[in-house]
N, C-alpha and C. Protein backbone atom coordinates (compact mmCIF):
# COMPACT_ATOMS: atom_id res chain seq x y z
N UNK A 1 -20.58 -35.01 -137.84
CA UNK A 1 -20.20 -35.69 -136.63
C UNK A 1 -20.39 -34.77 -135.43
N UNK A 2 -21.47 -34.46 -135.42
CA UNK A 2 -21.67 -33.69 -134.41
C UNK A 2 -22.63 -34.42 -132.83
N UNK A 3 -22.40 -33.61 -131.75
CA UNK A 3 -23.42 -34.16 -130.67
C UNK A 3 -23.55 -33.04 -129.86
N UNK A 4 -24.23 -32.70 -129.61
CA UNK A 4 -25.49 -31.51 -128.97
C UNK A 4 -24.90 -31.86 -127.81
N UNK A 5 -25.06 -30.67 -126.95
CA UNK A 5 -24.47 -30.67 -125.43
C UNK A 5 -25.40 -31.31 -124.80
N UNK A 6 -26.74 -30.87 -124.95
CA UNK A 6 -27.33 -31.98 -124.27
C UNK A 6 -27.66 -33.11 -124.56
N UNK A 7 -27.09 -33.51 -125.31
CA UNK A 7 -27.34 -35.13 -125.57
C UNK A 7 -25.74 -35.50 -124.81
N UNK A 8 -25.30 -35.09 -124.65
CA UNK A 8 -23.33 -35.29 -123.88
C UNK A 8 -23.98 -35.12 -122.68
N UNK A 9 -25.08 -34.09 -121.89
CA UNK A 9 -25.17 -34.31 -120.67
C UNK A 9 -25.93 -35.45 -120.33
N UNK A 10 -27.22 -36.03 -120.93
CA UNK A 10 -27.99 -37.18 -121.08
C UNK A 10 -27.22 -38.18 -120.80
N UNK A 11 -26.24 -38.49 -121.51
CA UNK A 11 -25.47 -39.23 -122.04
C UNK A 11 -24.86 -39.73 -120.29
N UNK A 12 -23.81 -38.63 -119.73
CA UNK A 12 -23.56 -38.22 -118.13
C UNK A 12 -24.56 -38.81 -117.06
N UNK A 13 -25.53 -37.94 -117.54
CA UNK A 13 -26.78 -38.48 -116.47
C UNK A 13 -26.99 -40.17 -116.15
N UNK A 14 -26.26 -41.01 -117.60
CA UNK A 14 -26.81 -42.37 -117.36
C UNK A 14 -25.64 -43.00 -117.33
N UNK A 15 -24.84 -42.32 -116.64
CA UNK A 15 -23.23 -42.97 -116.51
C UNK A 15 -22.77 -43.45 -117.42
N UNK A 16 -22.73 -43.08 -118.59
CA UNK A 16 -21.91 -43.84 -119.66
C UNK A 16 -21.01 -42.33 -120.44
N UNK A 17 -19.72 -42.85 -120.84
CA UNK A 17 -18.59 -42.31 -121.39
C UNK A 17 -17.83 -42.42 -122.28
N UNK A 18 -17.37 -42.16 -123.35
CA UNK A 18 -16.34 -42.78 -124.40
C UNK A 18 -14.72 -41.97 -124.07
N UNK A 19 -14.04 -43.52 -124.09
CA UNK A 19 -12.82 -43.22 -123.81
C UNK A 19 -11.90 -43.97 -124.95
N UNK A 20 -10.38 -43.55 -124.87
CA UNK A 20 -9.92 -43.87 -125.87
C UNK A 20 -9.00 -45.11 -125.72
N UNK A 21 -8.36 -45.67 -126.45
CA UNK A 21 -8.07 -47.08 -125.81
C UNK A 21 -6.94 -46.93 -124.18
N UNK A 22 -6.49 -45.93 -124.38
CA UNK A 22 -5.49 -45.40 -123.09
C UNK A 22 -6.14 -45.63 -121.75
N UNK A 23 -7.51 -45.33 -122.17
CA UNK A 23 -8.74 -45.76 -120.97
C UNK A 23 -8.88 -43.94 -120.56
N UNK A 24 -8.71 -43.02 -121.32
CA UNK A 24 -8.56 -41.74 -121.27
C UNK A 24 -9.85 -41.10 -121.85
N UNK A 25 -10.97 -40.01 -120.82
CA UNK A 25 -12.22 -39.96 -121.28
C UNK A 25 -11.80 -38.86 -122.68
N UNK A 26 -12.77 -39.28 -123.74
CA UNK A 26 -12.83 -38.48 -124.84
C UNK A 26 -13.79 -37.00 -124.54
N UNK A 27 -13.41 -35.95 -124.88
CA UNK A 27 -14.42 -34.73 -124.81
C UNK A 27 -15.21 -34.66 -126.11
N UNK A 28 -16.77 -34.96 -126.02
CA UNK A 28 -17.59 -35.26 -126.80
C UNK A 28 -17.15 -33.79 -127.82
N UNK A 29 -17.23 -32.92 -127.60
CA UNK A 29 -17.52 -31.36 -128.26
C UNK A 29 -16.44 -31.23 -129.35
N UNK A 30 -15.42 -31.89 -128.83
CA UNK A 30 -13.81 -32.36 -130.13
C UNK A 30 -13.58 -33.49 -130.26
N UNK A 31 -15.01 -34.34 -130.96
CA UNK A 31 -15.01 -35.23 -131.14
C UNK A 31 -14.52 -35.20 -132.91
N UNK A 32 -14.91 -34.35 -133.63
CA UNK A 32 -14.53 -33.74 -134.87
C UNK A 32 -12.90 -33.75 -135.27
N UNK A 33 -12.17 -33.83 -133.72
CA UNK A 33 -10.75 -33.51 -133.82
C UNK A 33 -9.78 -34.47 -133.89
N UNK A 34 -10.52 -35.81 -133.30
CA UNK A 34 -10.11 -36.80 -133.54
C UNK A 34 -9.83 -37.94 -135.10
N UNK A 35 -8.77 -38.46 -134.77
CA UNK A 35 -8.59 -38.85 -136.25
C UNK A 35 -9.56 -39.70 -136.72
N UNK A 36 -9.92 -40.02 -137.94
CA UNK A 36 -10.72 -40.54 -138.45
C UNK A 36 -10.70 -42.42 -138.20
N UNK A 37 -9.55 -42.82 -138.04
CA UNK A 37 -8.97 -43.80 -137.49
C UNK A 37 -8.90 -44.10 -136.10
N UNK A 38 -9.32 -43.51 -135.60
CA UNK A 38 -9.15 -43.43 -133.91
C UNK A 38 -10.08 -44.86 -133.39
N UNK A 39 -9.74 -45.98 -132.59
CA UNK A 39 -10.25 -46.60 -131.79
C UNK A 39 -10.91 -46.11 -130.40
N UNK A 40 -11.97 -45.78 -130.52
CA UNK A 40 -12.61 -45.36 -129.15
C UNK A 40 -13.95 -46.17 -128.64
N UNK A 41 -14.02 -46.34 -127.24
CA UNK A 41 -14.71 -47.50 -126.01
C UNK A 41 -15.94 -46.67 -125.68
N UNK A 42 -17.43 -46.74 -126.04
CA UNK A 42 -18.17 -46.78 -124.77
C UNK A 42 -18.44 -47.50 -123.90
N UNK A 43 -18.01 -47.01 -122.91
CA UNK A 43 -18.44 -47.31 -121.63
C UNK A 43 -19.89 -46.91 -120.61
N UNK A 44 -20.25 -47.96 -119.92
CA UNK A 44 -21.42 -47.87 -118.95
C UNK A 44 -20.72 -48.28 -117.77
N UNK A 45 -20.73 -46.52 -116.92
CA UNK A 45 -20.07 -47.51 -115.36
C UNK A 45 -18.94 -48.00 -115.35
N UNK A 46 -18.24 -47.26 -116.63
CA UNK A 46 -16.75 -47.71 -116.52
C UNK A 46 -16.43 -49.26 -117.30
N UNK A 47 -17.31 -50.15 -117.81
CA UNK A 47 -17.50 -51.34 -118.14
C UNK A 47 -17.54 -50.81 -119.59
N UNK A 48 -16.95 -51.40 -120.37
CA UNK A 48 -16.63 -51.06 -122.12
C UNK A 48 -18.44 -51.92 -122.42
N UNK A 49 -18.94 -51.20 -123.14
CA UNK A 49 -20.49 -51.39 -123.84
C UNK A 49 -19.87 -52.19 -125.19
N UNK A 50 -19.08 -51.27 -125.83
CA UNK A 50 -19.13 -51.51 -127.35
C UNK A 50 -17.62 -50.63 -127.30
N UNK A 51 -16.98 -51.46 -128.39
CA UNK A 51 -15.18 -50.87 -128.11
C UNK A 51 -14.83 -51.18 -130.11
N UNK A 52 -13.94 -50.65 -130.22
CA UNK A 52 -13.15 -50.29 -131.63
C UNK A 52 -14.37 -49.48 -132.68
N UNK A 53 -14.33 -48.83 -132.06
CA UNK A 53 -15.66 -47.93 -132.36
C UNK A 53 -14.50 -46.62 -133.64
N UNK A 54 -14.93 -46.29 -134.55
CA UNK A 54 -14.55 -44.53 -134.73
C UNK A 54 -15.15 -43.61 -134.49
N UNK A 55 -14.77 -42.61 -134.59
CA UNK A 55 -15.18 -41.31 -134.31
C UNK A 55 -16.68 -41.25 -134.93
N UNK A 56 -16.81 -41.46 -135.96
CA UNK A 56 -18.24 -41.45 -136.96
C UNK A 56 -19.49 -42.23 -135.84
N UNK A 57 -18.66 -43.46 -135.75
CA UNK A 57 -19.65 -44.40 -135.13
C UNK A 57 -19.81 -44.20 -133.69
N UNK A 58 -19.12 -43.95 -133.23
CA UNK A 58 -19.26 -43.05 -131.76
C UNK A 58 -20.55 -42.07 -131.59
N UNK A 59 -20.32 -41.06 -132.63
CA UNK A 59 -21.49 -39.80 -132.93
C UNK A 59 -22.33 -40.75 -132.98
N UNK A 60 -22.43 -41.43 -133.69
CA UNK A 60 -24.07 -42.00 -134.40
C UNK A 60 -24.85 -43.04 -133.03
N UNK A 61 -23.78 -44.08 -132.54
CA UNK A 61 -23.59 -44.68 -131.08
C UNK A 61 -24.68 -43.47 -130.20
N UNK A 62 -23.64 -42.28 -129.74
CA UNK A 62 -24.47 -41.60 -128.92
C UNK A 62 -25.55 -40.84 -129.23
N UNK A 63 -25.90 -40.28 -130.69
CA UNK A 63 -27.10 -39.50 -130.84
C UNK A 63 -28.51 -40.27 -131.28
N UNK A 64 -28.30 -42.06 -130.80
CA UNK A 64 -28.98 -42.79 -131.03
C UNK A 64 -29.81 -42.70 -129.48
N UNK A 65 -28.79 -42.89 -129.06
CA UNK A 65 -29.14 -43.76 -127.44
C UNK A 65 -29.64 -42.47 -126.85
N UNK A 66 -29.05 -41.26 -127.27
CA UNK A 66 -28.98 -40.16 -126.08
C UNK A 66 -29.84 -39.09 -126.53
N UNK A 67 -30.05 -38.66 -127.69
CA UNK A 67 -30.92 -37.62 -128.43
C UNK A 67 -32.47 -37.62 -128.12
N UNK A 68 -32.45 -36.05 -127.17
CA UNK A 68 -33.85 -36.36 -126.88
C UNK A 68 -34.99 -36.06 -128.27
């Protein structure tokens, strides 16, 4: 479950973010730290993309879209 810094800055560059249901941004780099159960939101622009996401699917979510 990992994501490369620059795929987290890519990611920045195109305004999109994962936050947790609190509406609280997640830090991609301790994404590992989060529980395995965790409900977490990407967002575009602040607008939820795709929501009840986990941690797993989050990684995979962003090193799809964002991995150069």
């Amino acid at each position: 479950m990992e994501i490369k810094e620059t795929t987290i800055n890519q990611m920045k560059k195109s305004h999109f973010d994962v936050t947790d249901t609190d509406n609280h941004e997640v830090d991609l780099t301790k994404l590992a730290e989060q529980p395995q159960d965790a409900k977490l939101e990407l967002r575009a622009k602040g607008q939820i993309v795709q929501d009840n996401l986990t941690p797993k699917q989050i990684s995979i979510a962003v090193n799809d879209l964002f991995a150069a």
